[in-house]
Protein backbone atom coordinates (compact mmCIF):
# COMPACT_ATOMS: atom_id res chain seq x y z
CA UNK A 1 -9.92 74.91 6.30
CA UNK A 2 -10.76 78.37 5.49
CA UNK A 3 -9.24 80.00 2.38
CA UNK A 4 -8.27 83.50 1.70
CA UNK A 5 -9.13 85.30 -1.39
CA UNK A 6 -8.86 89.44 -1.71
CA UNK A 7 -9.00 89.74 2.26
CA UNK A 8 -12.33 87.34 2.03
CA UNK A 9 -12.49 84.18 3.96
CA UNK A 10 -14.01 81.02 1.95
CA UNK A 11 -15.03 77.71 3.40
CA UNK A 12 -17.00 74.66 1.30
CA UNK A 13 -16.58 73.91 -2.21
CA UNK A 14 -16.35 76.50 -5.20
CA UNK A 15 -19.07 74.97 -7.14
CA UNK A 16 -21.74 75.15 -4.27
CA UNK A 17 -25.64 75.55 -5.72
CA UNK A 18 -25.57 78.70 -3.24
CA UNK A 19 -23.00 80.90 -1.64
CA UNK A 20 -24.01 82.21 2.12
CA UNK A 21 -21.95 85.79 2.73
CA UNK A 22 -21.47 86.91 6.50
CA UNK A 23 -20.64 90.05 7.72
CA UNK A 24 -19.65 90.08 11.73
CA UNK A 25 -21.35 91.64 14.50
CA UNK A 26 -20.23 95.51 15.85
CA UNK A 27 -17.40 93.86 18.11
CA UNK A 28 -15.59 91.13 16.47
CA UNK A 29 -13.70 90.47 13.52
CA UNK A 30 -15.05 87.62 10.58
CA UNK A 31 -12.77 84.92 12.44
CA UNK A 32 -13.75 85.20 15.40
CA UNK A 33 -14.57 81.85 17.43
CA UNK A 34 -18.15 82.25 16.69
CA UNK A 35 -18.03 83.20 13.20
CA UNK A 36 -15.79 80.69 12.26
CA UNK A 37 -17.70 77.88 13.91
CA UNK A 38 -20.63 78.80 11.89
CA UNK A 39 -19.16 78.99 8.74
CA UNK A 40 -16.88 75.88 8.77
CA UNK A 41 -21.08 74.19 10.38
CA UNK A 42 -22.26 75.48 7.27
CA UNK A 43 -19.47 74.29 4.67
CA UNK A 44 -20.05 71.11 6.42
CA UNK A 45 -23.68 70.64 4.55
CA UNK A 46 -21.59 71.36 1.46
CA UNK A 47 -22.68 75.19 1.19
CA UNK A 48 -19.52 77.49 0.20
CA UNK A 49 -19.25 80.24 2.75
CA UNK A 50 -18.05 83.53 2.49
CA UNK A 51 -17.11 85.89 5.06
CA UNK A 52 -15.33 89.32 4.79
CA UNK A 53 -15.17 92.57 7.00
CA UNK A 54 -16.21 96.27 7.76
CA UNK A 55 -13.85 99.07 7.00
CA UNK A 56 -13.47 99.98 10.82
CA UNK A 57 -12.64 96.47 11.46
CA UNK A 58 -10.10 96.00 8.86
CA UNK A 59 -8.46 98.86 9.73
CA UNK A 60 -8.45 97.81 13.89
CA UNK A 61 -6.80 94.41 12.20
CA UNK A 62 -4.05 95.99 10.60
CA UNK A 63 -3.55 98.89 12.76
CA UNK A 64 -4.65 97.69 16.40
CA UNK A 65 -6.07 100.74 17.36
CA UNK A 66 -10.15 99.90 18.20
CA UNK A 67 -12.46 102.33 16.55
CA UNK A 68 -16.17 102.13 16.35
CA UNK A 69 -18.22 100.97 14.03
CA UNK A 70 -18.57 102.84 10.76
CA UNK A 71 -21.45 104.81 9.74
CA UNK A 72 -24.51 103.10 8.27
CA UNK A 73 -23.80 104.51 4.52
CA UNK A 74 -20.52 103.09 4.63
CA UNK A 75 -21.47 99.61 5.73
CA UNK A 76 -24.22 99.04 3.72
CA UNK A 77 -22.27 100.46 0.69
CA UNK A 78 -19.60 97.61 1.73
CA UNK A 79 -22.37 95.24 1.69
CA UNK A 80 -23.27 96.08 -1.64
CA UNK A 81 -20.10 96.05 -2.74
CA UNK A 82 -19.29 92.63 -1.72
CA UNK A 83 -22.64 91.44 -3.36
CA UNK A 84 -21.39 92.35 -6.46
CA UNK A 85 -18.38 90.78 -6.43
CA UNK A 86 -19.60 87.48 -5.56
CA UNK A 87 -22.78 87.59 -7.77
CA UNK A 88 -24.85 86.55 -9.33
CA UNK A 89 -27.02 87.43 -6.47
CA UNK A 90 -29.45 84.76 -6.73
CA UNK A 91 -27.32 82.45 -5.87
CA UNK A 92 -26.52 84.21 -2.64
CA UNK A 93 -27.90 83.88 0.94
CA UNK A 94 -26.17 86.92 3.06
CA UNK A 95 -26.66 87.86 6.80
CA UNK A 96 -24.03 87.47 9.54
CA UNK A 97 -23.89 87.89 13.15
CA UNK A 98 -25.96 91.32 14.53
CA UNK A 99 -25.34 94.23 12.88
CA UNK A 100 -23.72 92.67 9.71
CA UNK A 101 -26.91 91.39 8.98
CA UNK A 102 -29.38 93.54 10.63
CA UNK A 103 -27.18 95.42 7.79
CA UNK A 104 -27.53 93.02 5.19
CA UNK A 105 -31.69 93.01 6.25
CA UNK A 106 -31.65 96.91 4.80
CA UNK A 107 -30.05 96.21 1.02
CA UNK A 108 -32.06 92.57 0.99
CA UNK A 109 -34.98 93.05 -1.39
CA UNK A 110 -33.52 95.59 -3.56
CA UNK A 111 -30.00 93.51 -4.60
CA UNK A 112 -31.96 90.18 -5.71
CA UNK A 113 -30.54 88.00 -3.54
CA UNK A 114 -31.53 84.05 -2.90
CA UNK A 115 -32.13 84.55 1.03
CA UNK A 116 -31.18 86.32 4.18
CA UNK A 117 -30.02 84.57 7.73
CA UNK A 118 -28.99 86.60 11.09
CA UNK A 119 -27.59 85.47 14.11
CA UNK A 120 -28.93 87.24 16.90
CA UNK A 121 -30.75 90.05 15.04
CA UNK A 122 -30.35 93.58 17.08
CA UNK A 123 -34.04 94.28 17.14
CA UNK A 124 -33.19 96.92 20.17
CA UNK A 125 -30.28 98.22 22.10
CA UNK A 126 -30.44 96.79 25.61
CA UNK A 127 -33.04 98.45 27.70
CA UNK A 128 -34.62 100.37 24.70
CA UNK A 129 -37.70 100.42 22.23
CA UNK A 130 -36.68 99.41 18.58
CA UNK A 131 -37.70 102.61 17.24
CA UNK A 132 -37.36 102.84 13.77
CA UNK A 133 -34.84 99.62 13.63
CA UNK A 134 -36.84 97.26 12.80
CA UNK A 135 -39.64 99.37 10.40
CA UNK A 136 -37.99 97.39 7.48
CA UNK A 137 -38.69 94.27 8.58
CA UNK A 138 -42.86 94.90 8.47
CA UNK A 139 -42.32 94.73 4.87
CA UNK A 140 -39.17 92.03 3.69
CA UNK A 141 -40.10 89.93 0.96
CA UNK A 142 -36.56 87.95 0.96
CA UNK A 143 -37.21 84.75 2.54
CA UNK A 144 -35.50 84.74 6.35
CA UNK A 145 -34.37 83.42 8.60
CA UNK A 146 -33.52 84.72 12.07
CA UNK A 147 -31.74 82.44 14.89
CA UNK A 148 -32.26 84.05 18.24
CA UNK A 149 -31.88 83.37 21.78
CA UNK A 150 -34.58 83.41 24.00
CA UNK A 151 -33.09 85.44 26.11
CA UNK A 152 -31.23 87.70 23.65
CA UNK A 153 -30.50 91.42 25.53
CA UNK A 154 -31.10 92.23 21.92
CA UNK A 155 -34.55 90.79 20.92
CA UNK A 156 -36.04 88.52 23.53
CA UNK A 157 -39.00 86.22 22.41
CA UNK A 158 -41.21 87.96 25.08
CA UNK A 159 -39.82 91.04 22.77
CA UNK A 160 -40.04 89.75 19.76
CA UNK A 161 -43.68 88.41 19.90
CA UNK A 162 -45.03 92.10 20.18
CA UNK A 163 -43.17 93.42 16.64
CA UNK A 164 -44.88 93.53 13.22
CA UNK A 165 -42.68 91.38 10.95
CA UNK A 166 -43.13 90.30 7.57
CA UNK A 167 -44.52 86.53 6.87
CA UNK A 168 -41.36 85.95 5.18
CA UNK A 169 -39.46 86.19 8.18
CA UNK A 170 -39.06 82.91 10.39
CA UNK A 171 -37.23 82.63 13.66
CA UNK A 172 -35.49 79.79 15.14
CA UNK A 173 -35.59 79.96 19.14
CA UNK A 174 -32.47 78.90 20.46
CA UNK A 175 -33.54 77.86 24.11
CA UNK A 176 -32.07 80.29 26.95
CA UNK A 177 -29.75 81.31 24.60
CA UNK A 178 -28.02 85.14 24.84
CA UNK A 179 -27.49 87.31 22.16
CA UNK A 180 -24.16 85.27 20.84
CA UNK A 181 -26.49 82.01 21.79
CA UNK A 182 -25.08 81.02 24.70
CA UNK A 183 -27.14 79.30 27.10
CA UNK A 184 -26.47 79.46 31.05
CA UNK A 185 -24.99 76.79 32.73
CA UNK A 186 -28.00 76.37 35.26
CA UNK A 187 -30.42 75.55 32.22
CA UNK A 188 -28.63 72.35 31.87
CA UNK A 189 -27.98 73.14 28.23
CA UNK A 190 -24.74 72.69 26.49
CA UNK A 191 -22.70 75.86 24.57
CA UNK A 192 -21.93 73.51 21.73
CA UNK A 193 -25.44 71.71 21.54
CA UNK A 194 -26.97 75.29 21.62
CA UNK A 195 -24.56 76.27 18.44
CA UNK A 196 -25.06 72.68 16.54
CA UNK A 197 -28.95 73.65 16.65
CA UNK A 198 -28.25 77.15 15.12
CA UNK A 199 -26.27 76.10 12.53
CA UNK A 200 -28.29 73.08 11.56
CA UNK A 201 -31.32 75.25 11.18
CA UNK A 202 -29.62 77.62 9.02
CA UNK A 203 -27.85 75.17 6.82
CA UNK A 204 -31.63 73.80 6.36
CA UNK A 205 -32.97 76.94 5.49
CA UNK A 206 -30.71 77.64 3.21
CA UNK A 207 -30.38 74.43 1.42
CA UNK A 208 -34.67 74.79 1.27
CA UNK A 209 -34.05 77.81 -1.04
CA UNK A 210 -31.99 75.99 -3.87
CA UNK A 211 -34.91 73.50 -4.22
């Protein structure tokens, strides 16, 4: 069961090797069905999880009223803020769901941390070019992970084979799946099989980086 700690959520044991921080997606709050299924899959492989929120969305908790998401400076200054609290950063793997870690993708190589896994990584918004939103990734050094569906609104694979991304990047195709990794009923695929395959790649991944 999840534990609270100075408005964090923490699942898994205290003295895990590594410590995986997520940061939610642009719509929903750290326990939201998704979120929380990932992060009690991960404490499962004995990986302490941490998950915390935005400003905007802390505020919508406590006040109701549904505000978009904050500016750039302010999130990634939230991300680095967290970082430090939780350090030492080697010893933490951050990412999220969307933009809390196509966030925690821009602050990656310059806070020192272990590794870096996204859910459904926002290459594009739907029907658009990246643009400049995914320039970064040409040149990460952290080791990644990204787990995307193949049919992701977001970041297809048909999408996705075209970008320039860094050799330390590796993606983990989640068959038919949409951008929260849902696949549709008619592929004969199940919700939960689709999510067990997620999280058991990224539990792997990160569990390869304390070796």
């Amino acid at each position: 069961m999840s534990r609270v700690v100075s408005d964090l959520l923490i699942d898994g044991p205290d003295k895990a090797r590594l410590t995986v921080v997520l940061a939610h997606g642009a719509g929903a709050p750290m326990d939201s069905p998704f979120m929380t299924d990932v992060a009690a899959g991960l404490a499962s492989r004995k990986l302490r999880v941490v998950r915390f929120e935005f400003p905007y969305m802390a505020a919508r908790r406590a006040t109701g009223a549904r505000k978009p998401p904050d500016r750039a400076p302010i999130l990634l200054e939230c991300w680095r803020a967290t970082i430090e609290t939780l350090g030492p950063p080697d010893r933490l793997v951050i990412g999220g769901k969307s933009m809390g870690g196509r966030m925690a993708s821009l602050i990656a190589d310059d806070t020192g941390i272990a590794g870096l896994v996204v859910f459904g990584f926002p290459f594009h918004a739907p029907g658009k070019p990246p643009g400049d939103r995914i320039a970064h990734l040409a040149d990460l050094k952290t080791p990644t992970l990204f787990v995307q569906g193949t049919r992701d609104a977001l970041g297809t694979r048909d999408d996705v084979v075209s970008y320039k991304l860094s050799k330390a990047i590796r993606i983990r195709w989640i068959e038919d799946g949409d951008h929260s990794l849902k696949p549709r009923k008619k592929s004969g695929l199940g919700e939960r099989d689709a999510l067990d395959q997620a999280i058991t790649a990224a539990g792997a991944f990160v569990c390869s980086l304390s070796n």
